[in-house]
PDB file of N, CA and C in Angstrom:
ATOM      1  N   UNK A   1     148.049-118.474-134.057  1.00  0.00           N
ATOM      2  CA  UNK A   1     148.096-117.677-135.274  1.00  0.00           C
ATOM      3  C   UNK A   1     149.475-117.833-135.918  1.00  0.00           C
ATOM      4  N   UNK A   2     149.527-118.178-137.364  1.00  0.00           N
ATOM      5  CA  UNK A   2     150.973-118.330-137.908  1.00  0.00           C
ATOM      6  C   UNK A   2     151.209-117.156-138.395  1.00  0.00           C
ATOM      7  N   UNK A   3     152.844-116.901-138.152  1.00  0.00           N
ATOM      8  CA  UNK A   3     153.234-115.691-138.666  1.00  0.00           C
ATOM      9  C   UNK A   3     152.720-115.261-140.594  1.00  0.00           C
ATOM     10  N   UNK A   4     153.146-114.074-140.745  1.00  0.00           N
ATOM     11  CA  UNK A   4     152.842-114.182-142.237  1.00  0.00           C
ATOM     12  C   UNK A   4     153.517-114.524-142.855  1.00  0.00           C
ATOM     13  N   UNK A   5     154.546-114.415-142.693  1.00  0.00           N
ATOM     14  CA  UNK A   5     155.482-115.343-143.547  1.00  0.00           C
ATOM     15  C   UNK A   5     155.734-116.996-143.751  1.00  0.00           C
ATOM     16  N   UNK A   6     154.394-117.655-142.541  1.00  0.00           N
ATOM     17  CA  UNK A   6     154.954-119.120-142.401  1.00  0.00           C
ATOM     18  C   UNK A   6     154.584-119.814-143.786  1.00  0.00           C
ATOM     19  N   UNK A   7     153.638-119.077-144.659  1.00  0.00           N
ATOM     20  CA  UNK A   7     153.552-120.132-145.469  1.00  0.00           C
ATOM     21  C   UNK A   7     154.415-120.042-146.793  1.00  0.00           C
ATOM     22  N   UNK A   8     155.446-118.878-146.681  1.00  0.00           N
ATOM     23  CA  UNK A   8     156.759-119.148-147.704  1.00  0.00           C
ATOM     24  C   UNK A   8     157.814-119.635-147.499  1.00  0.00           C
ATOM     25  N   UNK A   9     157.643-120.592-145.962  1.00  0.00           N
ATOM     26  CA  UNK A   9     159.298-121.471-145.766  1.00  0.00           C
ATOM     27  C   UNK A   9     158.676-122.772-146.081  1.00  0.00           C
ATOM     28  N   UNK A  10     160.176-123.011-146.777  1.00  0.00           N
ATOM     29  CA  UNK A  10     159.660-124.288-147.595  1.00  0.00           C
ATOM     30  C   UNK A  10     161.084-125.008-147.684  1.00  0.00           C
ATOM     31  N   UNK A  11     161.161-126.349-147.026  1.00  0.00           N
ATOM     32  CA  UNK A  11     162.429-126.950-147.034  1.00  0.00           C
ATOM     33  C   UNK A  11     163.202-127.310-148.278  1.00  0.00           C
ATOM     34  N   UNK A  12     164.414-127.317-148.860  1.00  0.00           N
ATOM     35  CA  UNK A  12     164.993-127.886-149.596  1.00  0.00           C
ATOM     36  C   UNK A  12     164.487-129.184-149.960  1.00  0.00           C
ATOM     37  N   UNK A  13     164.308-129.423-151.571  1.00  0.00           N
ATOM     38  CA  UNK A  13     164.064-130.902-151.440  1.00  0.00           C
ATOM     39  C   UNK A  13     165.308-131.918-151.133  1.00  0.00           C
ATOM     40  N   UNK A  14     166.510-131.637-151.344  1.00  0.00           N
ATOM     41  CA  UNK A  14     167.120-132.734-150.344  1.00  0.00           C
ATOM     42  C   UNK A  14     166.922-132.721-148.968  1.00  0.00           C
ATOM     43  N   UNK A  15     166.562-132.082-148.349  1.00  0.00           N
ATOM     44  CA  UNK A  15     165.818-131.918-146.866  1.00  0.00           C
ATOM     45  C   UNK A  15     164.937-132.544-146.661  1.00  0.00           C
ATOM     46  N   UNK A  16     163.993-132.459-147.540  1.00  0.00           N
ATOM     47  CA  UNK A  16     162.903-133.116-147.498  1.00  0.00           C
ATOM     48  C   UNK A  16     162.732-134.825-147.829  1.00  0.00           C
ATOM     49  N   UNK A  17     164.144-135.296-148.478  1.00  0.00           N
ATOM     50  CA  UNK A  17     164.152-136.326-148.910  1.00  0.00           C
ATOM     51  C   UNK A  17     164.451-137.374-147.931  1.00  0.00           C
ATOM     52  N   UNK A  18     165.657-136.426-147.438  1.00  0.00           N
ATOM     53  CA  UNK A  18     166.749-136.900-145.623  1.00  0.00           C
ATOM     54  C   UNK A  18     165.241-137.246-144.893  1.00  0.00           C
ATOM     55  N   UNK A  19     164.620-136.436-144.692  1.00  0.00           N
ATOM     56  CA  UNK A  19     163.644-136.492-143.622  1.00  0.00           C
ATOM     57  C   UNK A  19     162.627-137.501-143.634  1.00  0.00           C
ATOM     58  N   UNK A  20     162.525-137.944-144.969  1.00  0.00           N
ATOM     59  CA  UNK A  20     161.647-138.913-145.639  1.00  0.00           C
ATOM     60  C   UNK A  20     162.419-140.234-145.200  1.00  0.00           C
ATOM     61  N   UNK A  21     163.755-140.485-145.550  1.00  0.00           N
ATOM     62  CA  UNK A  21     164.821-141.991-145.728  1.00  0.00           C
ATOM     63  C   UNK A  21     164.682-141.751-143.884  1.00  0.00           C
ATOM     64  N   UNK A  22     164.894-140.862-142.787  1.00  0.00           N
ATOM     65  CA  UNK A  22     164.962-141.140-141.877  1.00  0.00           C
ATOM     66  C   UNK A  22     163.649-141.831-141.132  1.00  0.00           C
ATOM     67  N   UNK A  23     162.570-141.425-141.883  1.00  0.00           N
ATOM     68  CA  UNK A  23     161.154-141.810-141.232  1.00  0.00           C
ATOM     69  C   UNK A  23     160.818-143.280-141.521  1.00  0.00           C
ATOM     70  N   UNK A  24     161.732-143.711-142.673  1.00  0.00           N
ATOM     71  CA  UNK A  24     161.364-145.034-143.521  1.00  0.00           C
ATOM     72  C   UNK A  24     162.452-145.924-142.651  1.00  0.00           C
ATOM     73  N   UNK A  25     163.156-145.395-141.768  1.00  0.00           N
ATOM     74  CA  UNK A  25     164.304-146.313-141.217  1.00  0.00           C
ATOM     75  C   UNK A  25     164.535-146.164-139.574  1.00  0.00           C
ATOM     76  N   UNK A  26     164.039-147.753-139.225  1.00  0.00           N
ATOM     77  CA  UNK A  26     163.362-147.499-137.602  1.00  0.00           C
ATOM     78  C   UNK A  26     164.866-147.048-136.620  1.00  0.00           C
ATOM     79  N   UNK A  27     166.300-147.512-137.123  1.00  0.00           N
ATOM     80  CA  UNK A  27     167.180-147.026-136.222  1.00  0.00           C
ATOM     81  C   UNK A  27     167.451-145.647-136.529  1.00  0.00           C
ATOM     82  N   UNK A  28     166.902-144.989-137.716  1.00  0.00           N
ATOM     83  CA  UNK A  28     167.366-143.750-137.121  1.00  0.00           C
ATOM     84  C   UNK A  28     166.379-143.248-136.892  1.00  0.00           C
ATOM     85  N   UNK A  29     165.061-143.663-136.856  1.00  0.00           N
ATOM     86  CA  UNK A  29     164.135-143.149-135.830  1.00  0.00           C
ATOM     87  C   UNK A  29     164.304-143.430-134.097  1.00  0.00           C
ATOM     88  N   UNK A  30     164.900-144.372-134.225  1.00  0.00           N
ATOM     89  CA  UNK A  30     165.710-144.582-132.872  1.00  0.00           C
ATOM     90  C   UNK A  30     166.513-143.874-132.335  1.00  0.00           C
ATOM     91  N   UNK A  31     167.712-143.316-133.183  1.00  0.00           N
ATOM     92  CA  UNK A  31     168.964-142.481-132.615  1.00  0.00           C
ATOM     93  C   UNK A  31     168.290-141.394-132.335  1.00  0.00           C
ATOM     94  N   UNK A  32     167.210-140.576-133.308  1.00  0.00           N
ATOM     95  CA  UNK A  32     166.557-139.335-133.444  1.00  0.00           C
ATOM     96  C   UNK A  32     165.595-139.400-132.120  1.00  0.00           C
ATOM     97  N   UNK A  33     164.965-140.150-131.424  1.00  0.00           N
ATOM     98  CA  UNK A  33     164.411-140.141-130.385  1.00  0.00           C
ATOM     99  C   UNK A  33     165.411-139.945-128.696  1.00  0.00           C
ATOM    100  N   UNK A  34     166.424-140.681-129.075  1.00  0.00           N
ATOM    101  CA  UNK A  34     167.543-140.952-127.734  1.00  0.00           C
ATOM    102  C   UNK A  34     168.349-139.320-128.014  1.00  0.00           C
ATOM    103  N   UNK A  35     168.376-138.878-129.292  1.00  0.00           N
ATOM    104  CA  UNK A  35     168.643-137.535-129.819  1.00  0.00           C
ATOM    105  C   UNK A  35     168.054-136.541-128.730  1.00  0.00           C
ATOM    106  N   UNK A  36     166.861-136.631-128.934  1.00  0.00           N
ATOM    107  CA  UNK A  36     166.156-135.627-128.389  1.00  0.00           C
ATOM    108  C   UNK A  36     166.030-135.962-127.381  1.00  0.00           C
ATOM    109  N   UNK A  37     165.553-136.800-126.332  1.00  0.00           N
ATOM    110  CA  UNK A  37     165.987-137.360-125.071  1.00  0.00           C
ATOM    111  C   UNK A  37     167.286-136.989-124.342  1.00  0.00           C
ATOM    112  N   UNK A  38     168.757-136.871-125.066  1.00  0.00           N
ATOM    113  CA  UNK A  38     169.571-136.376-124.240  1.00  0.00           C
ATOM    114  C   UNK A  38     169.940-134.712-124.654  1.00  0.00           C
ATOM    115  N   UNK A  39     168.866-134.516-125.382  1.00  0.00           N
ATOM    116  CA  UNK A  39     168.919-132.826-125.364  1.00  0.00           C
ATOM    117  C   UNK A  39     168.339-131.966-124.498  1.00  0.00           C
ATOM    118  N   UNK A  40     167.443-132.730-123.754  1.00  0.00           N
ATOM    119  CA  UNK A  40     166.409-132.211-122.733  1.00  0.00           C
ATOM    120  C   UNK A  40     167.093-132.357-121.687  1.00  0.00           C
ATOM    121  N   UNK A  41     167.967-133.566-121.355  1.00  0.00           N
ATOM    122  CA  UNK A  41     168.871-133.468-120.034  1.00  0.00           C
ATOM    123  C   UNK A  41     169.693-132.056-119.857  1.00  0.00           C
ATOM    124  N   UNK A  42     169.548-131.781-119.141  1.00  0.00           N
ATOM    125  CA  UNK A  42     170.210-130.231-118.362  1.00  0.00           C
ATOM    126  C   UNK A  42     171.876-130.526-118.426  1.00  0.00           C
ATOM    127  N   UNK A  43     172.364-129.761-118.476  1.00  0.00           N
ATOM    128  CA  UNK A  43     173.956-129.819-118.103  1.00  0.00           C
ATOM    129  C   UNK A  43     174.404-129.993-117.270  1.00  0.00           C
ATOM    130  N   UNK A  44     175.315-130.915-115.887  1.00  0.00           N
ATOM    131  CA  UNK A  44     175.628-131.247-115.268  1.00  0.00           C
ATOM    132  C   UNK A  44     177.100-130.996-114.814  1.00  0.00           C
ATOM    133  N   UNK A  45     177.066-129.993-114.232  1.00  0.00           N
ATOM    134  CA  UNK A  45     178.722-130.144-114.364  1.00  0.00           C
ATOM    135  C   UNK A  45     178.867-130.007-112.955  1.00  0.00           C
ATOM    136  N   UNK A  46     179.909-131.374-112.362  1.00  0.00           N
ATOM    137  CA  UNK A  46     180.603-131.383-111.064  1.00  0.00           C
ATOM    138  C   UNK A  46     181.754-130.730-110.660  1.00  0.00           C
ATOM    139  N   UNK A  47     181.521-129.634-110.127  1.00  0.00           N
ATOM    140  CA  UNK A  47     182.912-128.797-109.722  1.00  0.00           C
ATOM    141  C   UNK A  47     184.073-130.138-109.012  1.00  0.00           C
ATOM    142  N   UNK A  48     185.103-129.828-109.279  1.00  0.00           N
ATOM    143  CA  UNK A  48     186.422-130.361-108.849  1.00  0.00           C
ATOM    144  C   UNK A  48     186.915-129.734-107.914  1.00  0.00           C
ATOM    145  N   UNK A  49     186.831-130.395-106.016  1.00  0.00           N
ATOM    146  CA  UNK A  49     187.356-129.769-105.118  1.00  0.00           C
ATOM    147  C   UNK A  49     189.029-130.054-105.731  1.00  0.00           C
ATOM    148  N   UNK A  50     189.379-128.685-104.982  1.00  0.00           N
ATOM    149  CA  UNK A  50     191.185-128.435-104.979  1.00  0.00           C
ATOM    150  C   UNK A  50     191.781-129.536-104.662  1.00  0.00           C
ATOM    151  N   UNK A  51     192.363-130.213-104.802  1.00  0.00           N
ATOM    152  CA  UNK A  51     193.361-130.598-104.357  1.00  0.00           C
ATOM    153  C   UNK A  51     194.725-130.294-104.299  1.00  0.00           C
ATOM    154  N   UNK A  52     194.764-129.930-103.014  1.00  0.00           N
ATOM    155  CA  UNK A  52     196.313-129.495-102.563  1.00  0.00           C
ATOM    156  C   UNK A  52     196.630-130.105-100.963  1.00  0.00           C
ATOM    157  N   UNK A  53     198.276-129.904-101.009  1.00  0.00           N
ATOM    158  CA  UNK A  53     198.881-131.197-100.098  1.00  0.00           C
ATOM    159  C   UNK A  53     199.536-129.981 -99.340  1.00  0.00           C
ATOM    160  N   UNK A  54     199.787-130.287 -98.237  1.00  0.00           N
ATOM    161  CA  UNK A  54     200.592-129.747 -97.664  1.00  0.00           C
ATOM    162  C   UNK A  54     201.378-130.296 -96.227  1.00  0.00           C
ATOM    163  N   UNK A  55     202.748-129.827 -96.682  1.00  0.00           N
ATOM    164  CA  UNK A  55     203.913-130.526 -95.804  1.00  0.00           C
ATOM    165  C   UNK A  55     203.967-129.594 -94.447  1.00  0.00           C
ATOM    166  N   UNK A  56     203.070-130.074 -93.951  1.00  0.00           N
ATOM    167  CA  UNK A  56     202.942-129.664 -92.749  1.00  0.00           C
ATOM    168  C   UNK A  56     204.095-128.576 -91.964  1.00  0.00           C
TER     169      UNK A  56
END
């Protein structure tokens, strides 16, 4: 069920134009795919053991 309001959003036509030149152009249908591909990768972050020295 669409909200009630879905059928009064309505993109900018330069929005709509971008979205058009990107569909007509296979590398940035390319970047826009590897786009979304590394948005789905999770965040990864490797903690950094301490390093510390000590003079015995």
């Amino acid at each position: 069920m669409k909200p009630p309001f879905a059928h009064k959003l309505e993109h900018h036509p330069a929005v709509l134009e971008d979205q058009a030149q990107q569909a007509a152009n296979a590398q940035l249908r390319l970047a826009d795919k590897i786009t979304d591909f590394a948005g789905l990768m999770p965040f990864v972050a490797s903690p950094a053991a301490p390093t510390t020295t000590s003079d015995g």
